[in-house]
C-alpha atoms as a PDB file:
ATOM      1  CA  UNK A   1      41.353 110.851  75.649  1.00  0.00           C
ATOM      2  CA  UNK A   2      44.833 112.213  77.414  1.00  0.00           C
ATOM      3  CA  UNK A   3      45.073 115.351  78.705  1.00  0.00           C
ATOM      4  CA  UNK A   4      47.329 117.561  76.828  1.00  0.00           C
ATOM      5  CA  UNK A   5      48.169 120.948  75.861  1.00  0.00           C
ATOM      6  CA  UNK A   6      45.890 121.816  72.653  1.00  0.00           C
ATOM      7  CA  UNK A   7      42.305 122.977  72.969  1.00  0.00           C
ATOM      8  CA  UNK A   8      38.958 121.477  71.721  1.00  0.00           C
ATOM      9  CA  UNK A   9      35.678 123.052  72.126  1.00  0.00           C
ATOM     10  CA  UNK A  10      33.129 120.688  73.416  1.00  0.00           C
ATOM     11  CA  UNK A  11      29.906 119.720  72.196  1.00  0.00           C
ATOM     12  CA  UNK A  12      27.666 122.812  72.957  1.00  0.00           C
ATOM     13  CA  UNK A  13      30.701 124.715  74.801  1.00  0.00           C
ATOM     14  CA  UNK A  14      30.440 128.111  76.275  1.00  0.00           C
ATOM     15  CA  UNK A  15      33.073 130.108  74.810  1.00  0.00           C
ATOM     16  CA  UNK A  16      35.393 132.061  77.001  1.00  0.00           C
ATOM     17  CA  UNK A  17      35.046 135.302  78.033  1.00  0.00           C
ATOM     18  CA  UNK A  18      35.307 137.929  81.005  1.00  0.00           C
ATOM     19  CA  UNK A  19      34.117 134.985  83.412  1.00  0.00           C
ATOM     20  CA  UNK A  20      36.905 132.522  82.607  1.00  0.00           C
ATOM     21  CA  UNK A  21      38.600 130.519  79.511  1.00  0.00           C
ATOM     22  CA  UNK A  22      35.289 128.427  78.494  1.00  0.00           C
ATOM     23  CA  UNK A  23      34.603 124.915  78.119  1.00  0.00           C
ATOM     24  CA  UNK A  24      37.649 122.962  76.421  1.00  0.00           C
ATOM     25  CA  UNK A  25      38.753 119.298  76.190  1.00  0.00           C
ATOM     26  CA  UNK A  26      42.486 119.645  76.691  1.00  0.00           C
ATOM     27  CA  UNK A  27      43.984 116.805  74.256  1.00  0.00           C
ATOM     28  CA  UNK A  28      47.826 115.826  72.972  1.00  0.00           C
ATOM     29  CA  UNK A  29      48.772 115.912  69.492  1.00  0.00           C
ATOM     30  CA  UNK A  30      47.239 113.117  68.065  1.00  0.00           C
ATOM     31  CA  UNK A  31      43.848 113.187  69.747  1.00  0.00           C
ATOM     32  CA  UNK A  32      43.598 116.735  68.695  1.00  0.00           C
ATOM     33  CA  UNK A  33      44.202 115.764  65.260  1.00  0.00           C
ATOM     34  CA  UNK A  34      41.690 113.476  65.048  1.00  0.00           C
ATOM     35  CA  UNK A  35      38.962 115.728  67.274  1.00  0.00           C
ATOM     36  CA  UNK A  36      40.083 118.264  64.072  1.00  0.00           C
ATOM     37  CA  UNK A  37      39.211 115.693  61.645  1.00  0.00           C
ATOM     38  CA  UNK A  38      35.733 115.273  62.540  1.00  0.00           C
ATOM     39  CA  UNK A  39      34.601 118.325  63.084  1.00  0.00           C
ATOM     40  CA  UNK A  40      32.175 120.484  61.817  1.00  0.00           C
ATOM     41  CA  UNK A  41      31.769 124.303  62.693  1.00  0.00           C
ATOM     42  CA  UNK A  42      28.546 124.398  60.799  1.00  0.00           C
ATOM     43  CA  UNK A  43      26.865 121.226  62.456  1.00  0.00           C
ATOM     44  CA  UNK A  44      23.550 122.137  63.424  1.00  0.00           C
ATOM     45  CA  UNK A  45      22.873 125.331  61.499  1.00  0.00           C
ATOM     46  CA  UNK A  46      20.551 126.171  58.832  1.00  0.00           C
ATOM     47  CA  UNK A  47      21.291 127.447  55.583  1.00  0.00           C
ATOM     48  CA  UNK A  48      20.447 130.855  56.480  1.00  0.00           C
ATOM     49  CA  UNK A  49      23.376 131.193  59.442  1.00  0.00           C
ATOM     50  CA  UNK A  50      26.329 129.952  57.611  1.00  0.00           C
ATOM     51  CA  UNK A  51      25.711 132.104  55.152  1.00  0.00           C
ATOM     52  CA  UNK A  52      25.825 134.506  57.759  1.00  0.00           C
ATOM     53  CA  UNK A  53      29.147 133.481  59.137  1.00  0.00           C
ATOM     54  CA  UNK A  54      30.466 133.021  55.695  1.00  0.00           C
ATOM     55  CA  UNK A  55      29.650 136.239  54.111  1.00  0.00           C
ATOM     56  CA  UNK A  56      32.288 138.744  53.354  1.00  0.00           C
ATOM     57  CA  UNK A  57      31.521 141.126  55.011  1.00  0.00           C
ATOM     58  CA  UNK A  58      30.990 139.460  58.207  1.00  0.00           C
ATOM     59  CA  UNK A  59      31.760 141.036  61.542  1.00  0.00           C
ATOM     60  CA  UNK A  60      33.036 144.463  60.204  1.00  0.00           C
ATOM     61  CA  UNK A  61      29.412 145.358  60.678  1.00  0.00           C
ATOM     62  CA  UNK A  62      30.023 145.225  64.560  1.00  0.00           C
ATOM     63  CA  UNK A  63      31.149 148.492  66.603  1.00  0.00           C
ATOM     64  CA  UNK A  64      34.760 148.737  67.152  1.00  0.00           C
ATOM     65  CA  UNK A  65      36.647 150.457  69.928  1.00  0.00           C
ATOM     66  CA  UNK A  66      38.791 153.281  69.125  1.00  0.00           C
ATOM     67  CA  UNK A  67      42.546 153.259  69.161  1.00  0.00           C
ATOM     68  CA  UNK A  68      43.906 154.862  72.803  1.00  0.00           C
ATOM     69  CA  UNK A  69      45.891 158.007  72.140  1.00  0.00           C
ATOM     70  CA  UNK A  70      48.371 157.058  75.010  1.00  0.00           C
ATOM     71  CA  UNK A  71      48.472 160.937  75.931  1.00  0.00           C
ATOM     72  CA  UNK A  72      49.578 162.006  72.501  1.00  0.00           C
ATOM     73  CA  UNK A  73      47.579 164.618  70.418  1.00  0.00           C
ATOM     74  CA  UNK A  74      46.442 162.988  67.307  1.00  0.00           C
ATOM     75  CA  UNK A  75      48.151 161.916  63.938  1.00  0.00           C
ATOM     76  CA  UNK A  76      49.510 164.968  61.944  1.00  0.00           C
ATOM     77  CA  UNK A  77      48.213 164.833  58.394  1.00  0.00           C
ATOM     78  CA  UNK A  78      51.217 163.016  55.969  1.00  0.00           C
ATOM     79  CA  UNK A  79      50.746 165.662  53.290  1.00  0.00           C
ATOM     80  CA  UNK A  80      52.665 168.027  55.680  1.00  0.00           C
ATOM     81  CA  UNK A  81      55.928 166.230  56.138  1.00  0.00           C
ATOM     82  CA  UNK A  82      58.161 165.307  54.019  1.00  0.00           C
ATOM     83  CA  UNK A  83      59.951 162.700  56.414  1.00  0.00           C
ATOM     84  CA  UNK A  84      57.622 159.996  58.089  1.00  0.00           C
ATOM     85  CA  UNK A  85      60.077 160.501  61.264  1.00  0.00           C
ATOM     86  CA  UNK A  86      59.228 163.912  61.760  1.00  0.00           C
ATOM     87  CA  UNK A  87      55.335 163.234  61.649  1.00  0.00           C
ATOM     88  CA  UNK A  88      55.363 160.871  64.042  1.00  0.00           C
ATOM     89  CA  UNK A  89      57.756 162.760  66.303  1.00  0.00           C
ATOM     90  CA  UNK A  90      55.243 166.255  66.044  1.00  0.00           C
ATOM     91  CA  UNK A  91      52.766 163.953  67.804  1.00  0.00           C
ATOM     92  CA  UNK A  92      54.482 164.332  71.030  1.00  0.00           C
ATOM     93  CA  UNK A  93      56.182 167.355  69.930  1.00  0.00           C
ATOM     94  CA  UNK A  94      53.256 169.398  70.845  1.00  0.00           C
ATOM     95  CA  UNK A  95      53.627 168.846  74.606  1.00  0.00           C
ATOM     96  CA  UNK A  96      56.380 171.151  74.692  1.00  0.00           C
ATOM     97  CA  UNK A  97      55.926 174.579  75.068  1.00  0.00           C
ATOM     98  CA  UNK A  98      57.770 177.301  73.607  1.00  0.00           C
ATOM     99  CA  UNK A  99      59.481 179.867  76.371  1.00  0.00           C
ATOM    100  CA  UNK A 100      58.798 183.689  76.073  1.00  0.00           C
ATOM    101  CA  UNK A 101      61.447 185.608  74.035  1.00  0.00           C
ATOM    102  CA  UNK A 102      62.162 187.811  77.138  1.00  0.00           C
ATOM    103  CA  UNK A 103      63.239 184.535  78.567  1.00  0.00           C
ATOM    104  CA  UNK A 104      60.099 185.286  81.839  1.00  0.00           C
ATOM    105  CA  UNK A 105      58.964 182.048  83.240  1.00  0.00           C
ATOM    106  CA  UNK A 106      55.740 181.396  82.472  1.00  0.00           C
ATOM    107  CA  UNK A 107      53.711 178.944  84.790  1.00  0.00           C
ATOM    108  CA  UNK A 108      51.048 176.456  83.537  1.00  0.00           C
ATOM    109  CA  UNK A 109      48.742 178.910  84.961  1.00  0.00           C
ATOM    110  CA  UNK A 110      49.777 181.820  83.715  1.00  0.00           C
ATOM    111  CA  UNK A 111      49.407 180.078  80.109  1.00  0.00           C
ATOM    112  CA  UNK A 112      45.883 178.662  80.823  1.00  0.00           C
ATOM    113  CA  UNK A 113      45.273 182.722  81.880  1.00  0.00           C
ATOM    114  CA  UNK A 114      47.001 183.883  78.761  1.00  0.00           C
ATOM    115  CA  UNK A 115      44.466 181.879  76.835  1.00  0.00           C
ATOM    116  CA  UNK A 116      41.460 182.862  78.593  1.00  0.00           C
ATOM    117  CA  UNK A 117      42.510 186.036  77.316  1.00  0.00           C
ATOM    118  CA  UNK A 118      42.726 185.861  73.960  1.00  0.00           C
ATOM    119  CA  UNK A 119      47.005 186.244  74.105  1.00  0.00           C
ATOM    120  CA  UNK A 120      50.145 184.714  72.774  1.00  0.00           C
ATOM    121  CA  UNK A 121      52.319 183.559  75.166  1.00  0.00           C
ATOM    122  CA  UNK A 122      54.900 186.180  74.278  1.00  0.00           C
ATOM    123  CA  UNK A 123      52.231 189.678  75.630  1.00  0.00           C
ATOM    124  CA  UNK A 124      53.494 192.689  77.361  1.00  0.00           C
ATOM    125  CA  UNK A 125      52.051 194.219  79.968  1.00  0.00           C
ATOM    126  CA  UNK A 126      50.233 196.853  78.048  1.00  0.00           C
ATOM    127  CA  UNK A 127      48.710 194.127  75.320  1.00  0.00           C
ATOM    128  CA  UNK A 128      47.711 192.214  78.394  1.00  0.00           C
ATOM    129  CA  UNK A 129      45.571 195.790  79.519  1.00  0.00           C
ATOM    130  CA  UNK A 130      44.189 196.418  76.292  1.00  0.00           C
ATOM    131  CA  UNK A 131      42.935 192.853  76.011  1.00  0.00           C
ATOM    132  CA  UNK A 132      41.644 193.229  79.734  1.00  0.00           C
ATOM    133  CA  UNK A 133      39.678 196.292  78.616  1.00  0.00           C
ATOM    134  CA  UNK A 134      38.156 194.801  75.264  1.00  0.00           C
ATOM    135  CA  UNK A 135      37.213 191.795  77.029  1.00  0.00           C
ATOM    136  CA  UNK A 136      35.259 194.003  79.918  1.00  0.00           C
ATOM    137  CA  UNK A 137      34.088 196.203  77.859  1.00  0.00           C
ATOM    138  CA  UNK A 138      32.635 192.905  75.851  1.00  0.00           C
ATOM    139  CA  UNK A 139      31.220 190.948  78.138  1.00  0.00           C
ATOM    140  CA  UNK A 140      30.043 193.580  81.421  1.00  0.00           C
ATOM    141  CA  UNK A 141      26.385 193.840  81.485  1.00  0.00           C
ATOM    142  CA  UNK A 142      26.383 197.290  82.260  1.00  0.00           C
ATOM    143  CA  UNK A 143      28.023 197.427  78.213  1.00  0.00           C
ATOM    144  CA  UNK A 144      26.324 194.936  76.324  1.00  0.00           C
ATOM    145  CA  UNK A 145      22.547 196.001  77.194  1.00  0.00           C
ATOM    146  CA  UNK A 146      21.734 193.810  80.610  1.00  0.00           C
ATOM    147  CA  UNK A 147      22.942 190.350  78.764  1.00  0.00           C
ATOM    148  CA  UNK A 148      23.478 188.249  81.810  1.00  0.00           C
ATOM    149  CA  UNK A 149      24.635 185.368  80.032  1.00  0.00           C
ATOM    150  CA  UNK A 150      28.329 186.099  79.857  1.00  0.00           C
ATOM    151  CA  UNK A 151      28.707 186.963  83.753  1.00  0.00           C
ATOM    152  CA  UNK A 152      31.012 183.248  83.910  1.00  0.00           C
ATOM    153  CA  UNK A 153      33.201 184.308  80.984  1.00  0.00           C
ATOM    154  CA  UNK A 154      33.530 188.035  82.478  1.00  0.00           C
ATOM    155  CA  UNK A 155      34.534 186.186  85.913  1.00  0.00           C
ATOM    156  CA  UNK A 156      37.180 184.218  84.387  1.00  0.00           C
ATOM    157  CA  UNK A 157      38.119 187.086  82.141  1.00  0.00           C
ATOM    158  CA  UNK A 158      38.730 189.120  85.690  1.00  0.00           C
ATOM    159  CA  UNK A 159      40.775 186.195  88.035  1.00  0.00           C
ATOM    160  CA  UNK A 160      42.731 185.832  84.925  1.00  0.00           C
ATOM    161  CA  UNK A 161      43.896 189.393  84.822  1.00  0.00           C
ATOM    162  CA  UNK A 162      44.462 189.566  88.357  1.00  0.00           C
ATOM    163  CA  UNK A 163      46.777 186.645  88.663  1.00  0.00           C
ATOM    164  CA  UNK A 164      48.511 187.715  84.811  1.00  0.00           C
ATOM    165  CA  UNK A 165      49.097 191.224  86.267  1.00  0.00           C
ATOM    166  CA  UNK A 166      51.327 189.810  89.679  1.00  0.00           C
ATOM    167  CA  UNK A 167      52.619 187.280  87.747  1.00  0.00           C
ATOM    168  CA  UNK A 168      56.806 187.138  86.905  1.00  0.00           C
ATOM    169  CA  UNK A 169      56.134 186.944  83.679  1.00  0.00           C
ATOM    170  CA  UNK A 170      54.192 190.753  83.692  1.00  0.00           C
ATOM    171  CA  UNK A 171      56.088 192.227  86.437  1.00  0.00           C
ATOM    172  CA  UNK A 172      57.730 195.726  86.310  1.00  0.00           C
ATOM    173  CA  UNK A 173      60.859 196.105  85.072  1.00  0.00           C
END
Protein backbone atom coordinates (compact mmCIF):
# COMPACT_ATOMS: atom_id res chain seq x y z
CA UNK A 1 0.00 0.00 0.00
CA UNK A 2 1.29 3.87 -0.67
CA UNK A 3 1.45 6.16 1.83
CA UNK A 4 -1.00 8.88 1.52
CA UNK A 5 -3.03 11.36 3.20
CA UNK A 6 -6.41 9.48 4.35
CA UNK A 7 -6.60 7.42 7.52
CA UNK A 8 -7.36 3.67 8.15
CA UNK A 9 -7.60 2.12 11.45
CA UNK A 10 -5.66 -1.03 11.68
CA UNK A 11 -6.57 -4.36 12.63
CA UNK A 12 -6.96 -4.13 16.50
CA UNK A 13 -5.78 -0.28 16.52
CA UNK A 14 -5.56 1.81 19.58
CA UNK A 15 -7.54 4.77 18.99
CA UNK A 16 -6.08 8.16 19.59
CA UNK A 17 -6.21 10.01 22.46
CA UNK A 18 -4.30 12.34 25.05
CA UNK A 19 -1.07 10.12 24.32
CA UNK A 20 -0.92 10.69 20.56
CA UNK A 21 -3.10 10.24 17.17
CA UNK A 22 -3.44 6.21 17.42
CA UNK A 23 -2.63 3.52 15.17
CA UNK A 24 -3.48 4.43 11.37
CA UNK A 25 -2.42 3.07 7.94
CA UNK A 26 -1.97 6.30 6.01
CA UNK A 27 -3.25 5.32 2.32
CA UNK A 28 -4.03 7.50 -1.14
CA UNK A 29 -7.30 7.63 -2.65
CA UNK A 30 -7.74 4.50 -4.14
CA UNK A 31 -6.27 2.21 -1.50
CA UNK A 32 -8.47 3.92 0.95
CA UNK A 33 -11.36 3.16 -1.10
CA UNK A 34 -10.85 -0.20 -1.27
CA UNK A 35 -9.59 -0.58 2.69
CA UNK A 36 -13.43 1.19 2.95
CA UNK A 37 -14.87 -1.48 0.93
CA UNK A 38 -13.98 -4.28 3.04
CA UNK A 39 -14.53 -3.25 6.13
CA UNK A 40 -16.52 -4.11 8.86
CA UNK A 41 -17.00 -2.00 12.15
CA UNK A 42 -18.91 -4.82 13.69
CA UNK A 43 -16.32 -7.70 12.88
CA UNK A 44 -15.81 -9.57 15.88
CA UNK A 45 -18.72 -8.58 18.10
CA UNK A 46 -21.58 -10.40 19.40
CA UNK A 47 -25.04 -9.69 18.96
CA UNK A 48 -25.38 -8.16 22.23
CA UNK A 49 -22.63 -5.10 21.49
CA UNK A 50 -23.85 -3.87 18.23
CA UNK A 51 -26.90 -3.55 19.49
CA UNK A 52 -25.26 -1.54 21.91
CA UNK A 53 -23.53 0.71 19.48
CA UNK A 54 -26.57 0.82 17.36
CA UNK A 55 -29.18 1.78 19.77
CA UNK A 56 -30.66 5.19 19.75
CA UNK A 57 -29.93 6.32 22.43
CA UNK A 58 -26.38 5.52 22.45
CA UNK A 59 -23.75 7.70 24.06
CA UNK A 60 -26.14 10.47 25.39
CA UNK A 61 -26.09 8.26 28.43
CA UNK A 62 -22.38 9.39 29.05
CA UNK A 63 -21.54 12.60 31.31
CA UNK A 64 -21.00 15.68 29.40
CA UNK A 65 -18.92 18.70 30.26
CA UNK A 66 -20.58 21.90 30.76
CA UNK A 67 -20.43 24.83 28.42
CA UNK A 68 -17.51 27.54 29.77
CA UNK A 69 -19.15 30.83 30.65
CA UNK A 70 -16.06 32.76 29.22
CA UNK A 71 -16.50 35.31 32.25
CA UNK A 72 -20.06 36.16 31.38
CA UNK A 73 -22.96 35.74 33.95
CA UNK A 74 -25.36 33.29 32.59
CA UNK A 75 -28.12 33.35 29.79
CA UNK A 76 -30.99 35.85 30.62
CA UNK A 77 -34.32 34.08 30.33
CA UNK A 78 -35.90 34.89 26.45
CA UNK A 79 -39.33 35.58 27.92
CA UNK A 80 -37.83 38.94 29.13
CA UNK A 81 -36.70 40.51 25.91
CA UNK A 82 -38.32 41.31 23.26
CA UNK A 83 -35.14 41.62 20.91
CA UNK A 84 -32.71 38.51 20.85
CA UNK A 85 -29.83 41.34 20.59
CA UNK A 86 -30.54 42.79 23.75
CA UNK A 87 -30.52 39.32 25.64
CA UNK A 88 -27.47 38.40 24.57
CA UNK A 89 -25.92 41.82 25.10
CA UNK A 90 -27.41 41.88 29.15
CA UNK A 91 -25.05 38.91 29.50
CA UNK A 92 -22.10 41.09 29.62
CA UNK A 93 -24.11 44.00 30.46
CA UNK A 94 -24.02 43.10 34.03
CA UNK A 95 -20.28 43.78 34.45
CA UNK A 96 -20.91 47.32 34.45
CA UNK A 97 -21.73 49.07 37.34
CA UNK A 98 -23.97 51.84 37.77
CA UNK A 99 -22.20 55.23 39.36
CA UNK A 100 -23.79 56.90 42.49
CA UNK A 101 -26.28 59.73 41.68
CA UNK A 102 -24.09 62.18 43.71
CA UNK A 103 -21.61 61.36 41.05
CA UNK A 104 -18.87 59.97 44.47
CA UNK A 105 -16.49 57.43 43.21
CA UNK A 106 -17.08 54.37 44.52
CA UNK A 107 -14.12 51.77 44.64
CA UNK A 108 -14.53 47.97 44.13
CA UNK A 109 -14.09 47.90 47.76
CA UNK A 110 -16.22 50.19 48.89
CA UNK A 111 -19.03 48.18 46.83
CA UNK A 112 -17.97 44.72 48.19
CA UNK A 113 -18.37 46.85 51.83
CA UNK A 114 -21.65 48.30 50.73
CA UNK A 115 -22.85 44.76 50.30
CA UNK A 116 -21.61 43.33 53.38
CA UNK A 117 -23.86 45.79 54.69
CA UNK A 118 -26.95 45.21 53.49
CA UNK A 119 -26.83 48.81 51.14
CA UNK A 120 -27.48 50.11 47.70
CA UNK A 121 -24.78 51.58 46.18
CA UNK A 122 -26.43 54.99 46.24
CA UNK A 123 -26.41 55.23 50.83
CA UNK A 124 -25.77 58.33 52.73
CA UNK A 125 -23.88 58.61 55.48
CA UNK A 126 -26.62 58.38 58.00
CA UNK A 127 -28.31 55.05 56.19
CA UNK A 128 -24.80 53.72 56.27
CA UNK A 129 -25.01 54.38 60.53
CA UNK A 130 -28.29 53.06 60.95
CA UNK A 131 -27.39 49.91 59.04
CA UNK A 132 -24.05 49.83 61.17
CA UNK A 133 -26.19 49.90 64.31
CA UNK A 134 -28.88 47.18 63.23
CA UNK A 135 -26.23 45.00 62.11
CA UNK A 136 -24.31 45.33 65.76
CA UNK A 137 -27.03 45.33 67.51
CA UNK A 138 -27.84 41.85 65.44
CA UNK A 139 -25.06 40.02 65.53
CA UNK A 140 -22.90 41.28 69.11
CA UNK A 141 -23.03 38.59 71.60
CA UNK A 142 -23.47 40.78 74.34
CA UNK A 143 -27.27 41.37 72.28
CA UNK A 144 -28.25 38.21 70.98
CA UNK A 145 -27.90 36.05 74.36
CA UNK A 146 -23.97 34.76 74.22
CA UNK A 147 -24.50 33.31 70.42
CA UNK A 148 -20.91 33.06 69.41
CA UNK A 149 -21.57 31.92 66.09
CA UNK A 150 -21.88 35.21 64.27
CA UNK A 151 -18.50 36.76 65.76
CA UNK A 152 -17.03 36.39 61.66
CA UNK A 153 -20.08 38.18 60.25
CA UNK A 154 -19.93 40.93 63.19
CA UNK A 155 -16.05 41.27 62.18
CA UNK A 156 -16.74 41.89 58.67
CA UNK A 157 -19.80 43.89 59.55
CA UNK A 158 -17.13 46.25 61.65
CA UNK A 159 -13.88 46.57 58.90
CA UNK A 160 -16.63 47.29 56.55
CA UNK A 161 -17.90 50.29 58.39
CA UNK A 162 -14.62 51.51 59.16
CA UNK A 163 -13.28 51.65 55.67
CA UNK A 164 -17.22 52.91 54.29
CA UNK A 165 -17.02 55.72 56.90
CA UNK A 166 -13.27 57.28 55.44
CA UNK A 167 -14.20 56.42 52.25
CA UNK A 168 -14.82 59.45 49.30
CA UNK A 169 -17.81 58.20 48.67
CA UNK A 170 -19.14 58.94 52.67
CA UNK A 171 -17.01 61.82 53.34
CA UNK A 172 -18.27 65.15 54.84
CA UNK A 173 -19.47 67.59 52.82
Amino acid sequence: MEAGEFRAPRTGHRRGGFDGPGDYYMLCLDHVREFNAGYNYFEGMDEDAIWQAQRPWSGWDRETRSFASGGASPTPKWQDFTDPLDAIGARFRQGVRAPRTDGRPLTDRDRRNLQILGLKTDADRAQLRRRYAELLRKYHPDRNGGDRGYEQKLQRVIEAYQELKRAAAFAQV
